[in-house]
C-alpha atoms as a PDB file:
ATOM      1  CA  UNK A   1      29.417 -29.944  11.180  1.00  0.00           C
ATOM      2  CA  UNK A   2      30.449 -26.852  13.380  1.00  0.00           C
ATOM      3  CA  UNK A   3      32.409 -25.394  10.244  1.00  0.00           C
ATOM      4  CA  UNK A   4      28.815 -25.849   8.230  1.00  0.00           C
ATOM      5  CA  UNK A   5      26.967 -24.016  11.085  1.00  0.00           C
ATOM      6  CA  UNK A   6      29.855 -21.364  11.208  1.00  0.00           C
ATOM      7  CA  UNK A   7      28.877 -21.002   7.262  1.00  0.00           C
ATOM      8  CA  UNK A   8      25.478 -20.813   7.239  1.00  0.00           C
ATOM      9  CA  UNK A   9      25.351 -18.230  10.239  1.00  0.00           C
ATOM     10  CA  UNK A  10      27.719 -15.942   8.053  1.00  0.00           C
ATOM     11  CA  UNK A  11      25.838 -16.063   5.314  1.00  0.00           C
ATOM     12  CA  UNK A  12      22.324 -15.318   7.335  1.00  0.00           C
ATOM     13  CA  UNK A  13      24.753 -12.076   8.579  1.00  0.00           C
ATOM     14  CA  UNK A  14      25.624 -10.956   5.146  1.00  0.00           C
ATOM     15  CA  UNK A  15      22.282 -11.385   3.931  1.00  0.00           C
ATOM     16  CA  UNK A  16      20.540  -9.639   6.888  1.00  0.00           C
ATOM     17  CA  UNK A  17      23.000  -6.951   6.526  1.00  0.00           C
ATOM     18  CA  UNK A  18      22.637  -6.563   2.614  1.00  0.00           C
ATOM     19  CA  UNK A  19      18.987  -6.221   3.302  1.00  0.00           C
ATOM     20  CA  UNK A  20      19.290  -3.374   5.957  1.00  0.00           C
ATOM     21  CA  UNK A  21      21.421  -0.978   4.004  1.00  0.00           C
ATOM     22  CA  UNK A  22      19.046  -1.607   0.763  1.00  0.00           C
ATOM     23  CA  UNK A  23      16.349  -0.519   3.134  1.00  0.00           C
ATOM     24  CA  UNK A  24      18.460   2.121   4.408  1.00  0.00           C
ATOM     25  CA  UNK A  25      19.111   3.844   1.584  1.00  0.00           C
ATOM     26  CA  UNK A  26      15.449   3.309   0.088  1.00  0.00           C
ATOM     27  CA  UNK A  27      14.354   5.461   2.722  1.00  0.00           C
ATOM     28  CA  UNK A  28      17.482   7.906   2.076  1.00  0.00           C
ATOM     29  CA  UNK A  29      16.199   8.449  -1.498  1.00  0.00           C
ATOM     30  CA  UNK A  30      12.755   8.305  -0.791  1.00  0.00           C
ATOM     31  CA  UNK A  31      13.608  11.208   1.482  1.00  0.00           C
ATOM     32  CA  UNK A  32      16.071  13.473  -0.406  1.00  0.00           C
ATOM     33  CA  UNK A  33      12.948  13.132  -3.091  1.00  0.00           C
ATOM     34  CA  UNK A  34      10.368  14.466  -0.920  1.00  0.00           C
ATOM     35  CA  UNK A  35      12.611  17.126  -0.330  1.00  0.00           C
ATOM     36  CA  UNK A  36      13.646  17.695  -3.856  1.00  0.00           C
ATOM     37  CA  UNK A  37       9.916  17.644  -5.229  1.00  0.00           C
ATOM     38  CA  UNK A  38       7.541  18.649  -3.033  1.00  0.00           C
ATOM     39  CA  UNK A  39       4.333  18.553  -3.069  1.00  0.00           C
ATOM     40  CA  UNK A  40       2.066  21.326  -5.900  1.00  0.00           C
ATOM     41  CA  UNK A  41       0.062  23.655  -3.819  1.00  0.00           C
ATOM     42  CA  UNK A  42      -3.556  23.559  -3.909  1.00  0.00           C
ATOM     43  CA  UNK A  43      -4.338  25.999  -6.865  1.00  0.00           C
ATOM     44  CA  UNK A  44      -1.750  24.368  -8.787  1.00  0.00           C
ATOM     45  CA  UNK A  45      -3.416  21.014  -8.828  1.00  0.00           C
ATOM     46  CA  UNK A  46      -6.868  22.448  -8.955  1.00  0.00           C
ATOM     47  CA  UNK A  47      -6.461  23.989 -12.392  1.00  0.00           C
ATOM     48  CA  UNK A  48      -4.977  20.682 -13.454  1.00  0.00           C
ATOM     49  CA  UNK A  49      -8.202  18.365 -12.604  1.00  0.00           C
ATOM     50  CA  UNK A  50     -11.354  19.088 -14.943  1.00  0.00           C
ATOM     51  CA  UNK A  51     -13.712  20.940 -13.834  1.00  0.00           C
ATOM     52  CA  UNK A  52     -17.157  19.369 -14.241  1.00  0.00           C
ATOM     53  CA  UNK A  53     -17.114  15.482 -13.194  1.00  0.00           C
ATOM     54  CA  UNK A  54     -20.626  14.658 -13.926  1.00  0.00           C
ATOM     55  CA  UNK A  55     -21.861  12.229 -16.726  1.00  0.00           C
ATOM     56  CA  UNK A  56     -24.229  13.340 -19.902  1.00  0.00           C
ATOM     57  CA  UNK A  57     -26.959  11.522 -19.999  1.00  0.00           C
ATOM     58  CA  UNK A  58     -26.515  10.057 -23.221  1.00  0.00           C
ATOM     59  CA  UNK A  59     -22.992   9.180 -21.125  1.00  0.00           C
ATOM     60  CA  UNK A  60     -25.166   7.444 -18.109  1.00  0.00           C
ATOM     61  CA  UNK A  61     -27.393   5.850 -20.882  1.00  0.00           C
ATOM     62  CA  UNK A  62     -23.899   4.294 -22.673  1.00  0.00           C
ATOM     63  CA  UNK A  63     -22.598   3.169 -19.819  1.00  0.00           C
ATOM     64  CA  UNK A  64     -26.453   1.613 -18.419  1.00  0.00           C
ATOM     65  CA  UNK A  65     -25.971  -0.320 -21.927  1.00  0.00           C
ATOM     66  CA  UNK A  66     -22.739  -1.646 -21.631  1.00  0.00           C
ATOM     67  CA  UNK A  67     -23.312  -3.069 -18.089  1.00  0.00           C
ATOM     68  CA  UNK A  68     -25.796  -4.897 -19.723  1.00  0.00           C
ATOM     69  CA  UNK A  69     -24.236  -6.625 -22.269  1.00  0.00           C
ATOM     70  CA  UNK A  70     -20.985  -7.526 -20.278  1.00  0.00           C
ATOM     71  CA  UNK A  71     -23.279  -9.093 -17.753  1.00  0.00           C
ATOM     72  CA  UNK A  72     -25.900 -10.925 -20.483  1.00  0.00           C
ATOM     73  CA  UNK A  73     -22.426 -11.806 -21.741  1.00  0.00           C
ATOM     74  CA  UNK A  74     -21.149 -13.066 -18.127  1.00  0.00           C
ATOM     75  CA  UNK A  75     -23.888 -15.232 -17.777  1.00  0.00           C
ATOM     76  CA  UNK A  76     -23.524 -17.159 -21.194  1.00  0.00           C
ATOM     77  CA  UNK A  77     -19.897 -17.536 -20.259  1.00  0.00           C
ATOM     78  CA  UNK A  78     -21.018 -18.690 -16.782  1.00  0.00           C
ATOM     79  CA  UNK A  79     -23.391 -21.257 -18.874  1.00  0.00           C
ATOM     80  CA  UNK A  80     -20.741 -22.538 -21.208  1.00  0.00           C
ATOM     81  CA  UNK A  81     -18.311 -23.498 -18.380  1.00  0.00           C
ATOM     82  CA  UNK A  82     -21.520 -25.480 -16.567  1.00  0.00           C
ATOM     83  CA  UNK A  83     -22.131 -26.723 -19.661  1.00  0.00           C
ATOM     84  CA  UNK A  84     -18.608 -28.307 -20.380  1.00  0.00           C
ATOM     85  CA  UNK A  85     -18.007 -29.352 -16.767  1.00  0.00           C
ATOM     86  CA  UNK A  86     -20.991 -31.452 -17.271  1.00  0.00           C
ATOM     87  CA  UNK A  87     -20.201 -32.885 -20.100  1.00  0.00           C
ATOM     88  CA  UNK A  88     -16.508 -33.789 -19.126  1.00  0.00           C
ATOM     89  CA  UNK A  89     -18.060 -35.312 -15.759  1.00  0.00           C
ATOM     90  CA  UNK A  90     -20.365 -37.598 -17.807  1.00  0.00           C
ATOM     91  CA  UNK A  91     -17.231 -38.706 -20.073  1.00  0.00           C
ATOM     92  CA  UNK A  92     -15.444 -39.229 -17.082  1.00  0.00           C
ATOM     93  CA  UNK A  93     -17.945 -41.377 -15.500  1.00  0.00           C
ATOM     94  CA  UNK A  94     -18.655 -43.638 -18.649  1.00  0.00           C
ATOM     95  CA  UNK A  95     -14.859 -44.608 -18.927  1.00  0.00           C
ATOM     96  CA  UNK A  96     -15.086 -45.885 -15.000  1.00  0.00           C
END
């Protein structure tokens, strides 16, 4: 029993210790990267973003469209599944 104990408590030590020098040198190499990329200045990421973020309307109209079929589409779906839980409930009961 003791030499099962002595086993199991090596074991938890290896493990614990594998763990801590993963984590170790995660934060080594997340480290040396920071250092090795830093971060783009301001102008640098400025001129990558587009400049205008607003919609068209014909965009705003699109997109008022599609919301409206996914959720006309939603609630079919949402009658279906009613639908066919009913159904299989009433099956269910008949066999009792």
């Amino acid at each position: 029993m003791q030499d099962l104990l002595t086993n199991a408590a090596e074991l938890m030590l290896v493990g614990l210790g594998v763990v801590f020098v993963f984590l170790v040198l995660l934060t080594l190499v997340t480290y040396l990267l920071v250092f090795l990329c830093p971060e783009r200045e301001a102008s640098e990421v400025e001129a990558a973003s587009p400049r205008s973020t607003s919609a068209t309307p014909a965009q705003v109209a699109a997109i008022g469209v599609a919301v409206q079929r996914f959720r006309a589409s939603a609630k079919r779906s949402a009658k279906n599944v009613a639908a066919n839980a009913h159904k299989t409930n009433d099956n269910n009961q008949g066999d009792s």
